[in-house]
C-alpha atoms as a PDB file:
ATOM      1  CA  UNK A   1    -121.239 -67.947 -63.191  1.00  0.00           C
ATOM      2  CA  UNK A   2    -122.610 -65.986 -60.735  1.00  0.00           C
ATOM      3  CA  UNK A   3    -119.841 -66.988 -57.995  1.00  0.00           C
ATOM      4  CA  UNK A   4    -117.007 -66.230 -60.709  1.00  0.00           C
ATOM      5  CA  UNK A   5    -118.615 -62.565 -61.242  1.00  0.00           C
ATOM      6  CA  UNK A   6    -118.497 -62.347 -57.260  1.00  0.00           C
ATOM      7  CA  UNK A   7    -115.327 -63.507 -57.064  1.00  0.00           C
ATOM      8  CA  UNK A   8    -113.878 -61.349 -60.145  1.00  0.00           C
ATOM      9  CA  UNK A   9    -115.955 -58.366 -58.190  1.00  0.00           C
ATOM     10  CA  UNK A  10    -114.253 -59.189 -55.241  1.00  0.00           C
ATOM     11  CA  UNK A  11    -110.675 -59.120 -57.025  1.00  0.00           C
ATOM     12  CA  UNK A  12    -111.610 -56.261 -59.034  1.00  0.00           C
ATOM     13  CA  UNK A  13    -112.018 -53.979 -55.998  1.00  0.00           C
ATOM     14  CA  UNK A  14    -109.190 -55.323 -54.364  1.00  0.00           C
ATOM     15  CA  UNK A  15    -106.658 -54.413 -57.373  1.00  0.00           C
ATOM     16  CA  UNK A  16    -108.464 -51.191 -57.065  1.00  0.00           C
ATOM     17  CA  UNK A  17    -108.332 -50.787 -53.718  1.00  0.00           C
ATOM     18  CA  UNK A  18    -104.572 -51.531 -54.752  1.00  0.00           C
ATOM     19  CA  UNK A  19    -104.783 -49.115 -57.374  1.00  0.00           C
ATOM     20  CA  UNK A  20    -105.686 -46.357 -54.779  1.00  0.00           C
ATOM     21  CA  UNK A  21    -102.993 -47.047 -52.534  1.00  0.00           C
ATOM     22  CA  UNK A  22    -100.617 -47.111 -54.849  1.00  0.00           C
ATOM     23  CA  UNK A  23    -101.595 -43.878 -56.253  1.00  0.00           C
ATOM     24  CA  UNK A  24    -101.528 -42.910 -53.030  1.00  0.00           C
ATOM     25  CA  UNK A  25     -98.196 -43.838 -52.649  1.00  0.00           C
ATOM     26  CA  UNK A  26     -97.113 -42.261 -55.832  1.00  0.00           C
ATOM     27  CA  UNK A  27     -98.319 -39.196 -55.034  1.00  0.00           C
ATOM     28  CA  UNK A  28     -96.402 -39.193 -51.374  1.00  0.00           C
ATOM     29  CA  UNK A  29     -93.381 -40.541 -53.188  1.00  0.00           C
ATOM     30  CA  UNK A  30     -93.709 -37.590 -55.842  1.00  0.00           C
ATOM     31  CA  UNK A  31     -94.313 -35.102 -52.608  1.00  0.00           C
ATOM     32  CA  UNK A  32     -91.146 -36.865 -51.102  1.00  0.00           C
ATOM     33  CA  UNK A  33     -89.361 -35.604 -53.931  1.00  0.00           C
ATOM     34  CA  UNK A  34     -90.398 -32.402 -54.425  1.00  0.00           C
ATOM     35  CA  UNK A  35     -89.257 -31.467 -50.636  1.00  0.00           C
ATOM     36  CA  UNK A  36     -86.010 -33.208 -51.682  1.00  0.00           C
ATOM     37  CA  UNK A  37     -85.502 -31.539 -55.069  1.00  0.00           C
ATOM     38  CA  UNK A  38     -86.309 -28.331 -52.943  1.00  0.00           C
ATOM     39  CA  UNK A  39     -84.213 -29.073 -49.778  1.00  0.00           C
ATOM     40  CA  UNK A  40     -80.863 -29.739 -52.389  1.00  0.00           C
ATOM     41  CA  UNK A  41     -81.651 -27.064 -53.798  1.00  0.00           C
ATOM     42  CA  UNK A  42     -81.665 -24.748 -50.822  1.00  0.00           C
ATOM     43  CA  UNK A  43     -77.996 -26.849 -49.674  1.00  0.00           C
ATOM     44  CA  UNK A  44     -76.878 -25.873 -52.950  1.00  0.00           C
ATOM     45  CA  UNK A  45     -77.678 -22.248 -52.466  1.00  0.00           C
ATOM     46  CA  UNK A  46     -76.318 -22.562 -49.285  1.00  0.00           C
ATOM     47  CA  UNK A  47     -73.477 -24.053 -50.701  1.00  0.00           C
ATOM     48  CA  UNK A  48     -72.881 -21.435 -53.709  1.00  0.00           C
ATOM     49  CA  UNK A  49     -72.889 -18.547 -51.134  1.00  0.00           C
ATOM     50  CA  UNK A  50     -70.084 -20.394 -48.728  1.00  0.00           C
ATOM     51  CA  UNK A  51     -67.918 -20.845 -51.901  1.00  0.00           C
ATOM     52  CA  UNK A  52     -69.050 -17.579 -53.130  1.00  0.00           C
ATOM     53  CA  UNK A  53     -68.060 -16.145 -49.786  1.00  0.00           C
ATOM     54  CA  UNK A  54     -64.889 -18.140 -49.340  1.00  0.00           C
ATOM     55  CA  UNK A  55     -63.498 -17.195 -53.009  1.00  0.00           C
ATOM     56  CA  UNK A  56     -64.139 -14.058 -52.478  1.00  0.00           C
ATOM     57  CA  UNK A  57     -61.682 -14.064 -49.240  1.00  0.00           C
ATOM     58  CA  UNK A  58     -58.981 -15.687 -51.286  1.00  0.00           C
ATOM     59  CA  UNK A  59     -59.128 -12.941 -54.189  1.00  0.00           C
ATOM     60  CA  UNK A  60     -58.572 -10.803 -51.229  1.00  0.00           C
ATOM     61  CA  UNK A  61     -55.698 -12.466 -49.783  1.00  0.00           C
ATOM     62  CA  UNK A  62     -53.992 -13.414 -53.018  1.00  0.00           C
ATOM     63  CA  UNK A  63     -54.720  -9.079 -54.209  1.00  0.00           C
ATOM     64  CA  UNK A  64     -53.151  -8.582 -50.858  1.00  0.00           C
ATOM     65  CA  UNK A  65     -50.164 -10.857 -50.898  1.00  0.00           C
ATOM     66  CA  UNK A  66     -49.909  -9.371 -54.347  1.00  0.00           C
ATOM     67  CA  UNK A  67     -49.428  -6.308 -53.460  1.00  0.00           C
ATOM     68  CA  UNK A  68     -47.400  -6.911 -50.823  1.00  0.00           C
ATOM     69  CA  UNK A  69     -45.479  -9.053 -53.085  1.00  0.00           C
ATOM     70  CA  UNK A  70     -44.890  -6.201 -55.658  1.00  0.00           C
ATOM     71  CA  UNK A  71     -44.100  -3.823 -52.893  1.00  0.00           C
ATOM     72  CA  UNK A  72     -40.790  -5.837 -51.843  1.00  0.00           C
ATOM     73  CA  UNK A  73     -40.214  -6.578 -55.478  1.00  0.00           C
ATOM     74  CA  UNK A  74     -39.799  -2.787 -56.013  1.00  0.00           C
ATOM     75  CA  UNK A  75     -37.906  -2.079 -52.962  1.00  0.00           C
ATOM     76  CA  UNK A  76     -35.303  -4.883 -53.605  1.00  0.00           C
ATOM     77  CA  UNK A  77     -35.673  -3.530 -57.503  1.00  0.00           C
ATOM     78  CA  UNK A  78     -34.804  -0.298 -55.783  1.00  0.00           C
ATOM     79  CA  UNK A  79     -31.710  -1.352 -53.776  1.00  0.00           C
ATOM     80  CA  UNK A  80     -30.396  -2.875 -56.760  1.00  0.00           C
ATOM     81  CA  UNK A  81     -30.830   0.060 -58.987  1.00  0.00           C
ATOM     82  CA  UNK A  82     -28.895   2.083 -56.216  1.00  0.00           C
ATOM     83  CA  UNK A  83     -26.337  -0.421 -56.416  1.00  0.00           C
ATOM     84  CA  UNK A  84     -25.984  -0.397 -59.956  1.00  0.00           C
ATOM     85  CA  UNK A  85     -26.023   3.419 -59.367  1.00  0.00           C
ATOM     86  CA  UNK A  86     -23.240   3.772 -56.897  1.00  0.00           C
ATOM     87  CA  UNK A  87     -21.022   0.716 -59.163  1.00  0.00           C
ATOM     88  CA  UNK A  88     -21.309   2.932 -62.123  1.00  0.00           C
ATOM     89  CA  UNK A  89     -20.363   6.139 -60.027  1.00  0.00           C
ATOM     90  CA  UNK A  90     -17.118   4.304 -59.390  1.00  0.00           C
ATOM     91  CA  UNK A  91     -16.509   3.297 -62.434  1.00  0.00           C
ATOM     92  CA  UNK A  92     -17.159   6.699 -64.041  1.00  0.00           C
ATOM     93  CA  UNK A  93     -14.750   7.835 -61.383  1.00  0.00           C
ATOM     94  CA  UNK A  94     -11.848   5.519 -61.780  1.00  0.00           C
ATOM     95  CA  UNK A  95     -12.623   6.193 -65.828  1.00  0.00           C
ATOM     96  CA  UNK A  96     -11.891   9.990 -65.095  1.00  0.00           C
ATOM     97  CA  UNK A  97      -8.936   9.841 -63.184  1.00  0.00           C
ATOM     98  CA  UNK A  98      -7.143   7.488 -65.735  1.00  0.00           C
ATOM     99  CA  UNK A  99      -8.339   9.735 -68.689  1.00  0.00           C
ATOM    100  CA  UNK A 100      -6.670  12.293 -66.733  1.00  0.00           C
ATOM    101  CA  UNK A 101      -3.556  10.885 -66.394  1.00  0.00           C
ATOM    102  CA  UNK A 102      -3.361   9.788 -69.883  1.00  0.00           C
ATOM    103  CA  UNK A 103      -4.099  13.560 -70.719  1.00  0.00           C
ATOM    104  CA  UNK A 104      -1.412  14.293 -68.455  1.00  0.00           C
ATOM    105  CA  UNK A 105       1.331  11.929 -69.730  1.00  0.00           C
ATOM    106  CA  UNK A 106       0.213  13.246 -73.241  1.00  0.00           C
ATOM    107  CA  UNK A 107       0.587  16.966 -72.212  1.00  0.00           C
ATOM    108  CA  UNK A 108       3.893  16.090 -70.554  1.00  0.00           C
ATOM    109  CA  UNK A 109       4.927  14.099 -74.198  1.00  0.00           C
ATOM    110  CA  UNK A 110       3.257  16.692 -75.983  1.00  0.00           C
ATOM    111  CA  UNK A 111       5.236  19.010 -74.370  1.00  0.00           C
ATOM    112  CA  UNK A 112       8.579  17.343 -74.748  1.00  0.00           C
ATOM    113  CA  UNK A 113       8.445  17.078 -78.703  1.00  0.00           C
ATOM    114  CA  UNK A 114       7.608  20.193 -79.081  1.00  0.00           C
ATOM    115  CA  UNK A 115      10.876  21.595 -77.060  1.00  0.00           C
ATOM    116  CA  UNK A 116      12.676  18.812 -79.273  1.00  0.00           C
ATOM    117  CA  UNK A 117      10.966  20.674 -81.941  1.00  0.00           C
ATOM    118  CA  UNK A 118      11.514  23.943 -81.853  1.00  0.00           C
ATOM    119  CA  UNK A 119      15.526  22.897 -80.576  1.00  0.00           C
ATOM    120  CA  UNK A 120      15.459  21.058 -84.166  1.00  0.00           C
ATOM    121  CA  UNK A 121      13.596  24.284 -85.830  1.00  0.00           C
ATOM    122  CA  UNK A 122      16.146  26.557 -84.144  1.00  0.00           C
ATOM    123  CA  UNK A 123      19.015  24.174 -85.471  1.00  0.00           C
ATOM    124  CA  UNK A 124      17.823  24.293 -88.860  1.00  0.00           C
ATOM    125  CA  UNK A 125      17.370  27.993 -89.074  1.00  0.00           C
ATOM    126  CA  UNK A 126      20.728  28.645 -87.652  1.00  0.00           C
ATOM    127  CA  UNK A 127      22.309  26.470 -89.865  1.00  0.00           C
ATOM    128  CA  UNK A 128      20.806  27.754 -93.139  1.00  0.00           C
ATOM    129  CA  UNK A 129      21.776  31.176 -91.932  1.00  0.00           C
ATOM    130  CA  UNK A 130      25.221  29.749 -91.483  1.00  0.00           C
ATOM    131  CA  UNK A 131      24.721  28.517 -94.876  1.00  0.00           C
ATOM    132  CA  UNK A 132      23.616  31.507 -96.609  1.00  0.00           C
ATOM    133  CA  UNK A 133      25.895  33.389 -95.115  1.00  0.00           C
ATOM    134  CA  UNK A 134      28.854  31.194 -96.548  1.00  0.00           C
ATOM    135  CA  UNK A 135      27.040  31.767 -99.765  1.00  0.00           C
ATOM    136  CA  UNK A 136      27.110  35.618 -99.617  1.00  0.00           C
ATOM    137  CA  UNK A 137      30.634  35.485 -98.278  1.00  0.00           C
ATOM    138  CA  UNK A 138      31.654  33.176-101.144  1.00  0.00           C
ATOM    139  CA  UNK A 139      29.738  35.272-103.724  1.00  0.00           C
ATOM    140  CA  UNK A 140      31.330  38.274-102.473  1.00  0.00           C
ATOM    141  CA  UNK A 141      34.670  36.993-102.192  1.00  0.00           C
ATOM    142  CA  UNK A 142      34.775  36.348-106.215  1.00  0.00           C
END
């Protein structure tokens, strides 16, 4: 019994020497990943800032291009008003110049009746003072 305690000794210290390294292990293993956990962090970081730094040059280009963008829309906005300005300048134009000739045809018709008018008016009158005088004459004449 004596040999099976030696030999159960013997196998007890090697599964602790086992034991030992692998706690051993474990705790280089758990080191390992501490420095790993710590180095991804620190590429992550590293990372952050590059995007960080990178977005922050596309807001810039894209508030640039923007503006830039806006400045040509308002100059061809512009152009277009001064277009629209000069079309309806012409249009007011050629709007004057044919009220005024319709003016002037109505002046000139205007005009004309009222000379047919007063020829008519001066025909009437003349003939009722023709009238009325044949009327006196007549009364007299009984």
């Amino acid at each position: 019994m004596e040999d099976g305690v030696a030999r159960l000794e013997s196998r007890v210290a090697r599964i602790e020497s086992d034991v030992t390294h692998i706690r051993s292990s474990l705790a280089n293993v758990e080191t390992d990943l501490r420095d790993l956990r710590k180095s991804a962090d620190q590429k992550f970081d590293a990372m952050d800032g590059k995007l960080e730094r990178k977005l922050d040059a596309l807001d810039g280009k894209l508030d640039h291009k923007g503006d830039a963008f806006e400045g040509k829309l308002e100059r061809k906005l512009d152009a277009l008003d001064g277009k629209l300005d000069h079309k309806l300048d012409v249009l007011d134009g050629n709007f004057d110049r044919r009220l005024e000739a319709l003016e002037g045809k109505l002046d000139k018709r205007f005009s004309s009746l009222e000379k047919r008018l007063s020829k008519q008016l001066y025909t009437t009158i003349s003939a009722a003072v023709v009238l009325g005088a044949a009327v006196v004459g007549a009364i007299l004449s009984r």
